[in-house]
C-alpha atoms as a PDB file:
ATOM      1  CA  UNK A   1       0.000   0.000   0.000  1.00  0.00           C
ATOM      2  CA  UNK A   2       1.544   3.320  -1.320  1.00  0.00           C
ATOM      3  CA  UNK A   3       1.171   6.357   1.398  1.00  0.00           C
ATOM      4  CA  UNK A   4       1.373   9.695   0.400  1.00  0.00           C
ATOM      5  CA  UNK A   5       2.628  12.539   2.891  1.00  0.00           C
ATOM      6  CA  UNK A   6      -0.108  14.951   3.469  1.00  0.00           C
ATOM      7  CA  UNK A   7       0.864  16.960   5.723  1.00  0.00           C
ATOM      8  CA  UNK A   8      -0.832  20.351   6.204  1.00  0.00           C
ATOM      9  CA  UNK A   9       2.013  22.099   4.440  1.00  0.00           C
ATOM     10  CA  UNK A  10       1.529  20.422   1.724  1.00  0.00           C
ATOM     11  CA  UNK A  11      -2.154  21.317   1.857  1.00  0.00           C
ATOM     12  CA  UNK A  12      -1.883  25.318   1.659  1.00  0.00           C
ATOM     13  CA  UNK A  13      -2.147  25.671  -1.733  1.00  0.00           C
ATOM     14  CA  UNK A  14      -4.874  23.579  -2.423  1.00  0.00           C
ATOM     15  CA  UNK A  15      -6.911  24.832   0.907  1.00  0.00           C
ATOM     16  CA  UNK A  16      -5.893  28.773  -0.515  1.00  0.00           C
ATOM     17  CA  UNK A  17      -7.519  27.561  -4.561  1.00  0.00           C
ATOM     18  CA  UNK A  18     -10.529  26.452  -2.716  1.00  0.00           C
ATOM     19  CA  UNK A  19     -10.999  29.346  -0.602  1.00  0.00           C
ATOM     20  CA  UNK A  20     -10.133  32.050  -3.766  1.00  0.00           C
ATOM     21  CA  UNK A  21     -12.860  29.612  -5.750  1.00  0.00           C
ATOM     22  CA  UNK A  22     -15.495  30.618  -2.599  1.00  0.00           C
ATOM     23  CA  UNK A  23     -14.465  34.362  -2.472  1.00  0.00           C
ATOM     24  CA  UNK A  24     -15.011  34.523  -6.157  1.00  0.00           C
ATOM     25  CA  UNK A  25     -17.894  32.456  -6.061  1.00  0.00           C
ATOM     26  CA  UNK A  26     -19.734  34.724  -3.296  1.00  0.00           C
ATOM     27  CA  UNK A  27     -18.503  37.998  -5.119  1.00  0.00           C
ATOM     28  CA  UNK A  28     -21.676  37.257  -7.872  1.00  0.00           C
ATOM     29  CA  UNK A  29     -24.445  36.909  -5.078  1.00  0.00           C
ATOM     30  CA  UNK A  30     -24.425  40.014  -4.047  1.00  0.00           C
ATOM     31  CA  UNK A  31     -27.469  42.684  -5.036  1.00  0.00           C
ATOM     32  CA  UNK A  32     -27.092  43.395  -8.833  1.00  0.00           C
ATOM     33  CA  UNK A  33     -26.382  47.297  -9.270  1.00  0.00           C
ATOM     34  CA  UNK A  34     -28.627  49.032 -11.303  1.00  0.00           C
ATOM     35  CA  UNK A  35     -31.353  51.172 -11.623  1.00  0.00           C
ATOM     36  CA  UNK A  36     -33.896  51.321  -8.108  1.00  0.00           C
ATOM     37  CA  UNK A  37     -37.027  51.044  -8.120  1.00  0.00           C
ATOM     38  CA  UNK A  38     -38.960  54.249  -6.406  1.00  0.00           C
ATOM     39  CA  UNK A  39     -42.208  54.754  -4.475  1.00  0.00           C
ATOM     40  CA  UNK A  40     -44.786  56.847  -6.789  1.00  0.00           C
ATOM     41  CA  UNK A  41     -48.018  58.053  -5.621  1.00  0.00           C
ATOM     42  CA  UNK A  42     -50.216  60.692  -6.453  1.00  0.00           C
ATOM     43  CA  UNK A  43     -54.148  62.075  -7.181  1.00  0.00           C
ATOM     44  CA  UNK A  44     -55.982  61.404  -9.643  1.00  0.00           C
ATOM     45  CA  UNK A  45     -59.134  63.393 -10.575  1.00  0.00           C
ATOM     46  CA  UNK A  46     -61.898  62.825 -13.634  1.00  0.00           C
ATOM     47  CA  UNK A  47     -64.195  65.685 -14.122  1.00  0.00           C
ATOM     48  CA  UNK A  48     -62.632  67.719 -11.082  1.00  0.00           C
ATOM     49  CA  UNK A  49     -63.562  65.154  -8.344  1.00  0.00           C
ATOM     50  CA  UNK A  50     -61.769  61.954  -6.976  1.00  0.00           C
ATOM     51  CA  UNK A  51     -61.424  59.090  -8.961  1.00  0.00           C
ATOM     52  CA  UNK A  52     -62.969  56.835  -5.918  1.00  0.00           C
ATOM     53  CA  UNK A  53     -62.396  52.817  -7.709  1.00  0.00           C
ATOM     54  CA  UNK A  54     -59.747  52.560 -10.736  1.00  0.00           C
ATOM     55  CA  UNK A  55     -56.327  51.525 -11.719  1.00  0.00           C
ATOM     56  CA  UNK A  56     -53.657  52.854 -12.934  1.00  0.00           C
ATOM     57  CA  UNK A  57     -50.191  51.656 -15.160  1.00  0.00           C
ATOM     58  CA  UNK A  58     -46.621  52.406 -15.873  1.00  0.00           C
ATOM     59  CA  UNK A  59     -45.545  51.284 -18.758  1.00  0.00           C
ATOM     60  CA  UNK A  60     -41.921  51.696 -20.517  1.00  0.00           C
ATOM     61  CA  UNK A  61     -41.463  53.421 -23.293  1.00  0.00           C
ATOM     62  CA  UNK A  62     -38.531  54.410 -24.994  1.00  0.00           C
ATOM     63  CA  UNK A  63     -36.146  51.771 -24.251  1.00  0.00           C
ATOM     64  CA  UNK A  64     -36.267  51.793 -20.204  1.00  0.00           C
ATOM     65  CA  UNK A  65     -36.024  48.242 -18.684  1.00  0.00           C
ATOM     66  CA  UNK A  66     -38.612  45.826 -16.975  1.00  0.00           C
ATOM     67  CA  UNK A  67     -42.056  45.522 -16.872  1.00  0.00           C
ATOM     68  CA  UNK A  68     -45.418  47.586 -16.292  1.00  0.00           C
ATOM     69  CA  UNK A  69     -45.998  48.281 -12.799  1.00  0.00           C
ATOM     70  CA  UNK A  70     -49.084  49.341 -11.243  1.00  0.00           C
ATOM     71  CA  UNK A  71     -51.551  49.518  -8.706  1.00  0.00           C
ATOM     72  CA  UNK A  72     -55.200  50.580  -7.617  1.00  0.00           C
ATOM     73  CA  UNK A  73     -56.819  53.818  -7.035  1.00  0.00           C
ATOM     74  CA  UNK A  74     -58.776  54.196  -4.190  1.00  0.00           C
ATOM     75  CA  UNK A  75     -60.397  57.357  -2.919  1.00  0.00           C
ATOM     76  CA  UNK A  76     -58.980  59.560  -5.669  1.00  0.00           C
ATOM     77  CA  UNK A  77     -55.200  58.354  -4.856  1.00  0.00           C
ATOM     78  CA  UNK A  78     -52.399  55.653  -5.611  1.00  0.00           C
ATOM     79  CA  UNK A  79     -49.637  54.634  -4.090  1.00  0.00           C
ATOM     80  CA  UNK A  80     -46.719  51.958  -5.336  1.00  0.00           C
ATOM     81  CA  UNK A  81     -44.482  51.070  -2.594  1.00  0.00           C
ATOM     82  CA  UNK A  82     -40.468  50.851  -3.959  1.00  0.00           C
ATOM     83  CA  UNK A  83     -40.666  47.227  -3.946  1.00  0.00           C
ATOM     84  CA  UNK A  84     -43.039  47.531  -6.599  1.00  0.00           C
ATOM     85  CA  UNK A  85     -42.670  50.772  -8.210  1.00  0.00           C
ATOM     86  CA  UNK A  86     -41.039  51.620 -11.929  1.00  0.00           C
ATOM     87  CA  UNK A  87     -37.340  52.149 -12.334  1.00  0.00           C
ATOM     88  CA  UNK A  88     -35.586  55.497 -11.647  1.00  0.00           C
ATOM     89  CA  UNK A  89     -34.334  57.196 -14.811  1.00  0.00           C
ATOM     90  CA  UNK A  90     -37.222  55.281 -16.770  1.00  0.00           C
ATOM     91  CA  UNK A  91     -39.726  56.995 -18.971  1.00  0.00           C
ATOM     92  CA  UNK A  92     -43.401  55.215 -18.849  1.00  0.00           C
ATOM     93  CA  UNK A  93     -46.687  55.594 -20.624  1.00  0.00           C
ATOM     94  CA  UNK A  94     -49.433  56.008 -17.962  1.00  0.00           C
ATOM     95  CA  UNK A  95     -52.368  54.499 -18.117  1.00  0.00           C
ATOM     96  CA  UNK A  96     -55.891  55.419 -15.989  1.00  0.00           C
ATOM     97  CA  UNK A  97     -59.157  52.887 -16.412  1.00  0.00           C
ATOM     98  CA  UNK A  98     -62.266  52.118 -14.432  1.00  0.00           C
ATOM     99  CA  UNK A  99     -65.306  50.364 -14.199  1.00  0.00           C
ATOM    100  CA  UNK A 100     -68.631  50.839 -13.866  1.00  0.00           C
ATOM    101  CA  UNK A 101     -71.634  47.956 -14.778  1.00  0.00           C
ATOM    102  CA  UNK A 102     -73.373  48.809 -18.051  1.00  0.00           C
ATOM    103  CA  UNK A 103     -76.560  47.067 -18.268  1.00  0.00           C
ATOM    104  CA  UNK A 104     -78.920  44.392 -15.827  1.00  0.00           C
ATOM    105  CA  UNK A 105     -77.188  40.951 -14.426  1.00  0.00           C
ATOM    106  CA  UNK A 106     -77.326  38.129 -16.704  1.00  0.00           C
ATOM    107  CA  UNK A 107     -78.113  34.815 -16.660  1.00  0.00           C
ATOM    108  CA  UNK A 108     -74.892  33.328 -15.290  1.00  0.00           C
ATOM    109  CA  UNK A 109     -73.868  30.762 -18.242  1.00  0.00           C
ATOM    110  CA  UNK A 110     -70.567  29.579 -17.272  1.00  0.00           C
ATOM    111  CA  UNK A 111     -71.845  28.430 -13.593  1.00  0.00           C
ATOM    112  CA  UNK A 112     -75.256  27.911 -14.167  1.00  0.00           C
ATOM    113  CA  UNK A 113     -76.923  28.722 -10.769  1.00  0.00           C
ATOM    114  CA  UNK A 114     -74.248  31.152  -9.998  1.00  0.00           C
ATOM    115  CA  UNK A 115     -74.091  34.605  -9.610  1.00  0.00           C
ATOM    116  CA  UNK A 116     -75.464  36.678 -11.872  1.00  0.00           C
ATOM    117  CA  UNK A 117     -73.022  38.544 -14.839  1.00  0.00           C
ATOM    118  CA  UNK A 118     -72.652  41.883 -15.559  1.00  0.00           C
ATOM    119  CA  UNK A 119     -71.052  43.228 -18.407  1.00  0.00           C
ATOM    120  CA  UNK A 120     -68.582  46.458 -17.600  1.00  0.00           C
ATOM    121  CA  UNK A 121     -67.107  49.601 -19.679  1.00  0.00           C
ATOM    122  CA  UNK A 122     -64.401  51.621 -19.851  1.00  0.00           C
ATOM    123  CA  UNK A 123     -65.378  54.902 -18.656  1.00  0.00           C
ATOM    124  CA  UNK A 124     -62.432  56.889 -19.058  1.00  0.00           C
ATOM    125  CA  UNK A 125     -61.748  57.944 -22.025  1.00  0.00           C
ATOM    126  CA  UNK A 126     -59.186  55.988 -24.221  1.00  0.00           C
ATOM    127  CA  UNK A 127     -56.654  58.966 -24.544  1.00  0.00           C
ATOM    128  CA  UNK A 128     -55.655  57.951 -20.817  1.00  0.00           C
ATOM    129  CA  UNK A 129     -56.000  54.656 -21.351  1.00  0.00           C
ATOM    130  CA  UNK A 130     -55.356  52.476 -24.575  1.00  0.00           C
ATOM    131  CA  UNK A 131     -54.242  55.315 -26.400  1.00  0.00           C
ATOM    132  CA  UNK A 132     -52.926  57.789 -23.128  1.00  0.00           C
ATOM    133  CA  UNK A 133     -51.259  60.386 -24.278  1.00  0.00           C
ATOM    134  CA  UNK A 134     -50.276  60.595 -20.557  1.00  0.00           C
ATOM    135  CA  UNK A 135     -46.414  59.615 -19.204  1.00  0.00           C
ATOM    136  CA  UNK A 136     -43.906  60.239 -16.615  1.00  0.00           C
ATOM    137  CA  UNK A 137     -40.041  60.065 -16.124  1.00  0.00           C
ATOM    138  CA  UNK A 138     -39.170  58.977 -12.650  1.00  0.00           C
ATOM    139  CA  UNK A 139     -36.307  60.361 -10.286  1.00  0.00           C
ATOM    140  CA  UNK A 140     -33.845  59.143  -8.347  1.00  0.00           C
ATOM    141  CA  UNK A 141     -34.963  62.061  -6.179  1.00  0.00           C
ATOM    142  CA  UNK A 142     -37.985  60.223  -4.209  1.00  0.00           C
ATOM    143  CA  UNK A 143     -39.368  63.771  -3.574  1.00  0.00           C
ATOM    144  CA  UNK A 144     -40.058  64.168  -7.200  1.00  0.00           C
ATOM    145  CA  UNK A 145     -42.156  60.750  -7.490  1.00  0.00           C
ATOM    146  CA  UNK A 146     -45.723  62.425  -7.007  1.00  0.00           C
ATOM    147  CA  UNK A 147     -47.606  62.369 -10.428  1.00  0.00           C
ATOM    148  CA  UNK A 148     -51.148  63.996 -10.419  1.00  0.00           C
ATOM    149  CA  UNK A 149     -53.338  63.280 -13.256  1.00  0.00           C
ATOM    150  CA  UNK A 150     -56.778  65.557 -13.502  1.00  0.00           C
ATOM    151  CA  UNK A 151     -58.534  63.607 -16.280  1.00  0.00           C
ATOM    152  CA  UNK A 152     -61.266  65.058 -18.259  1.00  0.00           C
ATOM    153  CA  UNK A 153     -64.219  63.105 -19.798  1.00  0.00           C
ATOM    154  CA  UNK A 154     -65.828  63.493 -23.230  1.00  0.00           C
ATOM    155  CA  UNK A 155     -67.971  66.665 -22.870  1.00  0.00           C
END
């Protein structure tokens, strides 16, 4: 039987690869640097009052990372925490919709016995919406992050 010395001399190089391997290895789990994402809030108004039940989006436009963000209105304001607001530096589309029931309840079809449906439109008019003509470029400056929209229907 052959026996190699391995003594811990011996082992210092190999135990100082390994640990350089780990310190490298850590060095790429760190938080990614890049553009934050930011709190945004503001009011949003349709005919000079609140907007009480709606929703609004942030969506990039030209060429600013990520997704759409968004949230709900409630009470005539929103409010996107950091965690899940747009980037700062990007430039976003904004887009305002809400509800309101059209006609009477229908027979429910799909779950026959169920609820009753109700069919639902748009009531804000489609340049804030699917064709808004409304947008905002958010700061790194968290101060700057309030966006007030005063929307005005089809008179």
């Amino acid at each position: 039987m052959l026996h190699r010395d391995v003594s811990p001399r011996r082992l210092r190089p190999a135990r100082s690869l390994l640990l350089l391997a780990l310190a490298l290895a850590g060095a790429g789990c760190g938080k990614s640097e890049g553009p934050r994402t930011m709190r945004t809030q503001g009011e949003v108004k349709f005919d000079g009052k609140s907007l009480e039940d709606a929703s609004i989006s942030f969506i990039p436009v030209e060429n600013t990372p990520g997704g759409s963000f968004g949230g709900p209105i409630k009470q005539g304001r929103y409010d996107l925490p950091a965690a899940e607001g747009p980037l700062a530096g990007g430039k976003y589309k904004v887009e305002i919709s809400a509800l309101r029931k059209i006609d009477k309840p229908q027979e429910n079809i799909i779950e026959p016995g169920g609820p009753p449906l109700y069919s639902y439109d748009n009531y804000i008019p489609a340049k804030y919406n699917v064709r808004s003509t409304l947008s905002a470029t958010i700061s790194d400056d968290p101060s700057k992050n309030e966006f007030n929209f005063d929307l005005q229907g089809n008179k």
